[in-house]
N, C-alpha and C. Protein backbone atom coordinates (compact mmCIF):
# COMPACT_ATOMS: atom_id res chain seq x y z
N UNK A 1 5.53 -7.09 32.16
CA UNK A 1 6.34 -5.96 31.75
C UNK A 1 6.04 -4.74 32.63
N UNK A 2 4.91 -4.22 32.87
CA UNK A 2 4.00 -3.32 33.61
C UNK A 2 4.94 -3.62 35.22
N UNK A 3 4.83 -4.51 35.81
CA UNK A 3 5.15 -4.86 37.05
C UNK A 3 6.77 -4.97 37.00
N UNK A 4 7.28 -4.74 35.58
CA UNK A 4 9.26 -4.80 35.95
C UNK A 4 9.66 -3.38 35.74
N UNK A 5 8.44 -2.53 35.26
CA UNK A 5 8.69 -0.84 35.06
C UNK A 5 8.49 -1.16 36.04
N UNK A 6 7.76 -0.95 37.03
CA UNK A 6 7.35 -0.42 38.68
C UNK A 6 8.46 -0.97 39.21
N UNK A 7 9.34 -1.77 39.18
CA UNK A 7 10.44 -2.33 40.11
C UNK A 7 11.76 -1.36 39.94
N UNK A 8 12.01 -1.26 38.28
CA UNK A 8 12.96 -0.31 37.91
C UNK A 8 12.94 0.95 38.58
N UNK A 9 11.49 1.45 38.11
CA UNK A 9 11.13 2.93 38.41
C UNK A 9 11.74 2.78 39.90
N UNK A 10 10.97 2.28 41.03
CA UNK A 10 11.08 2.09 42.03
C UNK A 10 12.62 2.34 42.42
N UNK A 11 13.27 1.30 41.86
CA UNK A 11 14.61 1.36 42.26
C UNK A 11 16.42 2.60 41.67
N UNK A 12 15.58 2.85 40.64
CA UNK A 12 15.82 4.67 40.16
C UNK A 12 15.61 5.28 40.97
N UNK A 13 14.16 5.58 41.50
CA UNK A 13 13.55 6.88 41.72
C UNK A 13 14.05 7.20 43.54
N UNK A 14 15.02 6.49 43.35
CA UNK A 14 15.93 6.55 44.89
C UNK A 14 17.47 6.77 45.05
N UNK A 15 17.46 6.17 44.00
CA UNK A 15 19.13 6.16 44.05
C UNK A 15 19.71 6.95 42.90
N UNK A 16 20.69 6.27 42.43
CA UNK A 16 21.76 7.28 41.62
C UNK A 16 21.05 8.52 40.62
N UNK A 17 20.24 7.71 40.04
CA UNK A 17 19.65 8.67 39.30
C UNK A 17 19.08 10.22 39.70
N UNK A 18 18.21 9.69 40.68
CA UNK A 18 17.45 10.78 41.07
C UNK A 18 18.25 12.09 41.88
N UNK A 19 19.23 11.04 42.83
CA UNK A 19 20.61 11.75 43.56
C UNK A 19 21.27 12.70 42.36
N UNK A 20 21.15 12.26 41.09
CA UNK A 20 21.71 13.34 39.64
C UNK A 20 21.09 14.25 39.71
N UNK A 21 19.55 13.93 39.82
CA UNK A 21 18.71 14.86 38.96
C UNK A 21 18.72 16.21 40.12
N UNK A 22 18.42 15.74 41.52
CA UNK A 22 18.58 16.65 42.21
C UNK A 22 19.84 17.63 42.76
N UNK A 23 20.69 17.01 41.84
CA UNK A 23 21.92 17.85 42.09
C UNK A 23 21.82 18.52 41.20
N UNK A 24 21.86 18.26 39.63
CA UNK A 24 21.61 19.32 38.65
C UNK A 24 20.17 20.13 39.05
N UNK A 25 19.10 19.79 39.33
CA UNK A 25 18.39 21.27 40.16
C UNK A 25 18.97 22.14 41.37
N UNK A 26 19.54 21.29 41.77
CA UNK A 26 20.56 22.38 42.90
C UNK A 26 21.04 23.48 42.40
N UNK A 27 21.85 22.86 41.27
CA UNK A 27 22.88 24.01 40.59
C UNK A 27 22.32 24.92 39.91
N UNK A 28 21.38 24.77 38.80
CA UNK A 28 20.51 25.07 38.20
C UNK A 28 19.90 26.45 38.78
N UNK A 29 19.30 25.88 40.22
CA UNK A 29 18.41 27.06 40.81
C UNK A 29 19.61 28.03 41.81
N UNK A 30 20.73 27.74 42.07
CA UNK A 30 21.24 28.20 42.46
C UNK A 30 21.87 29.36 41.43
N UNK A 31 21.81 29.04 40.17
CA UNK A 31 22.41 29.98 38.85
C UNK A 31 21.03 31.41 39.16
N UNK A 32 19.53 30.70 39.51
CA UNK A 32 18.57 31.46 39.03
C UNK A 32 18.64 32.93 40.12
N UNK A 33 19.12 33.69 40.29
CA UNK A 33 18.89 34.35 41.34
C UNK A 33 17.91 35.18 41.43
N UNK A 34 16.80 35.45 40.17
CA UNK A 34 15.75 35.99 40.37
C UNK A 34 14.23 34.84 40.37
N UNK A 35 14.55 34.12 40.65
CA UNK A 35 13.61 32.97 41.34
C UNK A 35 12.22 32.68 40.18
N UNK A 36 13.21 33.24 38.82
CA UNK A 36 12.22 33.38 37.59
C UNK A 36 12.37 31.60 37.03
N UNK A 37 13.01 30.79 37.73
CA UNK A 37 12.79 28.95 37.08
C UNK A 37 13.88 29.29 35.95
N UNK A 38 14.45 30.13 35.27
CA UNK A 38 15.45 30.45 34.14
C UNK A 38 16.33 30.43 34.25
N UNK A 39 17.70 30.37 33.74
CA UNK A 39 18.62 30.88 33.99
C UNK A 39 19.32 31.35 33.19
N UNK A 40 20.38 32.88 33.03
CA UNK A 40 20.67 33.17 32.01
C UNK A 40 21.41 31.99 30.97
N UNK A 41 21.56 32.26 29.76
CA UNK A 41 22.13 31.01 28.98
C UNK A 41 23.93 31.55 29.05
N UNK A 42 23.91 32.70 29.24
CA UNK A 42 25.71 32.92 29.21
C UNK A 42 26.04 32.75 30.54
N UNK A 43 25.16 32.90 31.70
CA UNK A 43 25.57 31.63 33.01
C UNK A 43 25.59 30.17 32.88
N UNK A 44 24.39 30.06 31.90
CA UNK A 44 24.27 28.05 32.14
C UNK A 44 25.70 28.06 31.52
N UNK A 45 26.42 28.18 30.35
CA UNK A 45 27.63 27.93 29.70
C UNK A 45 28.86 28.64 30.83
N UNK A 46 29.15 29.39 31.28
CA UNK A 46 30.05 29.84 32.48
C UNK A 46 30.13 28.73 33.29
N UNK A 47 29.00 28.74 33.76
CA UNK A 47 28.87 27.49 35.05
C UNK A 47 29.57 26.22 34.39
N UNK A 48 29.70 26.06 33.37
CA UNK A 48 30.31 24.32 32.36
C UNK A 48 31.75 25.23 32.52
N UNK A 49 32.27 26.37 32.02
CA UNK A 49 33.76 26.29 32.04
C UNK A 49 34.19 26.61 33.25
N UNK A 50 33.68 27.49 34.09
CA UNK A 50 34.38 27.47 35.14
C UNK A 50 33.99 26.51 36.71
N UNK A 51 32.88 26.21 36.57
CA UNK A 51 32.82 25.71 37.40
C UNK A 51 32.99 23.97 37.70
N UNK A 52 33.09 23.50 35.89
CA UNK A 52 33.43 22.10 36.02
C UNK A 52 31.69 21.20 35.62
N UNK A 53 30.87 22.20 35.61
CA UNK A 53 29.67 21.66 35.36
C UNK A 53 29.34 21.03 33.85
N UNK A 54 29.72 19.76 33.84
CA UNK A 54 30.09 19.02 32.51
C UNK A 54 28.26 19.51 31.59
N UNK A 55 27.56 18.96 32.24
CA UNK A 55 26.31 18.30 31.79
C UNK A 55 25.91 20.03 31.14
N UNK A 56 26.08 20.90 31.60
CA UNK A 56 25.81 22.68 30.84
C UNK A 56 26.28 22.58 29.52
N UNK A 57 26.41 22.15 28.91
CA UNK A 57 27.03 22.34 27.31
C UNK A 57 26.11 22.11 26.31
N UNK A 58 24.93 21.80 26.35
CA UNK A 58 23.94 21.82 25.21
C UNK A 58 24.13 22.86 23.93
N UNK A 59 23.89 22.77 22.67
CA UNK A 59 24.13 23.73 22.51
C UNK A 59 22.53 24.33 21.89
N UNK A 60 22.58 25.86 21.45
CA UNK A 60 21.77 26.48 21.54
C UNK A 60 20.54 25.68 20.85
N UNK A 61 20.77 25.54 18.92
CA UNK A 61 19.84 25.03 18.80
C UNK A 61 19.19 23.91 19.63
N UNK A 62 19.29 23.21 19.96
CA UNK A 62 19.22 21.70 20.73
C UNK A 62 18.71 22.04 22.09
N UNK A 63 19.31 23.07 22.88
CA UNK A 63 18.23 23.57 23.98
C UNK A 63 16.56 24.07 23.34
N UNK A 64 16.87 25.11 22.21
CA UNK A 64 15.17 25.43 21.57
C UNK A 64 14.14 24.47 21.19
N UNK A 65 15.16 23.20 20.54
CA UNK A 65 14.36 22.11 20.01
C UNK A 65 13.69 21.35 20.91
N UNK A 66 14.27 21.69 22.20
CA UNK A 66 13.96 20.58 23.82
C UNK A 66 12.36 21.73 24.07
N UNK A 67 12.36 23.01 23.65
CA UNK A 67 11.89 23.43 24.92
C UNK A 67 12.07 24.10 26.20
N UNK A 68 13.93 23.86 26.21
CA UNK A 68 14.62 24.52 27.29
C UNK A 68 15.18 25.76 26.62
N UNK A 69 14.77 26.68 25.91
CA UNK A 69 15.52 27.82 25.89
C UNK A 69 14.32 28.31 25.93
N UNK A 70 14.68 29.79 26.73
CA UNK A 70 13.44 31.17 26.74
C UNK A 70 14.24 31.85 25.92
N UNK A 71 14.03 32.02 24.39
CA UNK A 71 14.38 33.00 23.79
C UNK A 71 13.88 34.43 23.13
N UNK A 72 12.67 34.46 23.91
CA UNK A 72 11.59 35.83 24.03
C UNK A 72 12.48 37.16 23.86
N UNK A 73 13.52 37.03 24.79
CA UNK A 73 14.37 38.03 24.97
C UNK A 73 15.76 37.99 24.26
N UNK A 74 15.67 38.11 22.38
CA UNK A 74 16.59 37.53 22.30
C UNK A 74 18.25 37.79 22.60
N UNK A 75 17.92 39.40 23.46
CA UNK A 75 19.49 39.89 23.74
C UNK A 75 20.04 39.02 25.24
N UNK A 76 18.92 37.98 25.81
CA UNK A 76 19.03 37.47 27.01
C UNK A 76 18.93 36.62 27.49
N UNK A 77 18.98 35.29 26.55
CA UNK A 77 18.73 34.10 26.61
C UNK A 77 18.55 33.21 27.74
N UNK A 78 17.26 32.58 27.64
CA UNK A 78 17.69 31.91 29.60
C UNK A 78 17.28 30.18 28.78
N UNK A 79 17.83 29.54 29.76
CA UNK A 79 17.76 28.08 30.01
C UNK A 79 16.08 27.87 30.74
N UNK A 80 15.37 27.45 30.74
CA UNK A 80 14.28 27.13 31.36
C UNK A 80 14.70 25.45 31.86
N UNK A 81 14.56 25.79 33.53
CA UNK A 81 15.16 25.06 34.43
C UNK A 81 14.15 23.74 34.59
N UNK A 82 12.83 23.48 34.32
CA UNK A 82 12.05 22.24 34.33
C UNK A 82 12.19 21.54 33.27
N UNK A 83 12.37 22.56 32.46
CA UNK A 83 12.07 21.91 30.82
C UNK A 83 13.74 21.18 30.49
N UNK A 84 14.71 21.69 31.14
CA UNK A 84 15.95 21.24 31.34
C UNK A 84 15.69 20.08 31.58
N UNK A 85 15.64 20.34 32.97
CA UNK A 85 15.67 18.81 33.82
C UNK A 85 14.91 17.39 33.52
N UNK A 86 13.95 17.77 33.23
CA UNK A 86 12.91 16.62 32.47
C UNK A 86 12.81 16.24 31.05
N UNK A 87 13.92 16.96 30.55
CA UNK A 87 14.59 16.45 28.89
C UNK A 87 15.09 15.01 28.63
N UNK A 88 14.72 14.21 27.61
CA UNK A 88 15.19 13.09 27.96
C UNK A 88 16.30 12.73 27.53
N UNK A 89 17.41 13.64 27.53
CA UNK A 89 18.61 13.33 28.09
C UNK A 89 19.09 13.36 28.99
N UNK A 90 18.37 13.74 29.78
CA UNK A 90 18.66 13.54 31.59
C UNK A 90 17.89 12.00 31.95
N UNK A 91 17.74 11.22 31.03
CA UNK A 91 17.17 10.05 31.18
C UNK A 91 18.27 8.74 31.45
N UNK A 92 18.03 7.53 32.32
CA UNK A 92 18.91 6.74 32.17
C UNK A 92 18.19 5.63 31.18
N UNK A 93 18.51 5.49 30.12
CA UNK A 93 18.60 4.08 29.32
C UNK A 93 18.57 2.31 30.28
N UNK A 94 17.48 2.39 30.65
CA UNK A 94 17.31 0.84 31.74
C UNK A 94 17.37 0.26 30.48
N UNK A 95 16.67 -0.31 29.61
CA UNK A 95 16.12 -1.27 28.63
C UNK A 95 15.89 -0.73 27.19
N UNK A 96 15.66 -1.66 26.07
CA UNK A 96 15.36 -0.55 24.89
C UNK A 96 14.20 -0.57 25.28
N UNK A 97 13.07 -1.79 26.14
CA UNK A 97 11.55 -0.81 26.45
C UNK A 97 11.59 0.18 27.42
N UNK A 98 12.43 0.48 28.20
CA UNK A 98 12.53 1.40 29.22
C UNK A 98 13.19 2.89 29.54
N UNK A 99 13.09 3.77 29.82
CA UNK A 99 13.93 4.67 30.52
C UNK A 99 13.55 5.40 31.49
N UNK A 100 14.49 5.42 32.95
CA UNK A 100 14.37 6.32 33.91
C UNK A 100 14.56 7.24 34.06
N UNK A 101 13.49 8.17 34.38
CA UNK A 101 13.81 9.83 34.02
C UNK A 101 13.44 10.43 35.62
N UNK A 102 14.01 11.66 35.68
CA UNK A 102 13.70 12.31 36.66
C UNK A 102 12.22 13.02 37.09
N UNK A 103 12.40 12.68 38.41
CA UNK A 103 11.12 12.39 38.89
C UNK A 103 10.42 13.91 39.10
N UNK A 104 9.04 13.77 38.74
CA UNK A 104 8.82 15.24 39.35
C UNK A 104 8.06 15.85 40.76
């Protein structure tokens, strides 16, 4: 079992998947323009309507429960961009023993 994770992983951690994961950090850090890893939360949702960015639609509670919301500031909500990305719904479902997640 040990040795068919390492084949999976292996064969994820190259292709489609990872090609995802690093596109949603693209976008992600491209939202951040103060290089704070955050991003505002009324950009992460902008970026889903106007720009077509499906996967931005979480909604609030459900980002806090992940971990991915900075809500310190609560007039200013940001997305926290690692804690995003490494949520395991950014996971692919290989097996019910398995899932490929983005790599760090």
């Amino acid at each position: 079992v040990a040795r068919m994770a390492e084949i999976v992983s292996a064969r994820f951690a190259s292709g489609p998947l990872q090609q995802n994961c690093e596109d949603i950090t693209a976008r992600l850090v491209k939202m951040d323009v103060h290089g704070t890893g955050r991003v505002r939360l009324r950009d992460f949702y902008k970026s889903n309507l106007n720009d077509g960015n499906w996967q931005f639609m979480e909604r609030v509670d459900y980002l806090r429960h992940l971990g991915a919301l900075d809500d310190s500031n609560p007039g200013d909500p940001r997305v926290i961009i690692p804690n995003y990305i490494y949520m395991h719904a950014n996971c692919l479902n290989v097996s019910s023993f398995y899932d490929a997640c983005c790599i760090d």
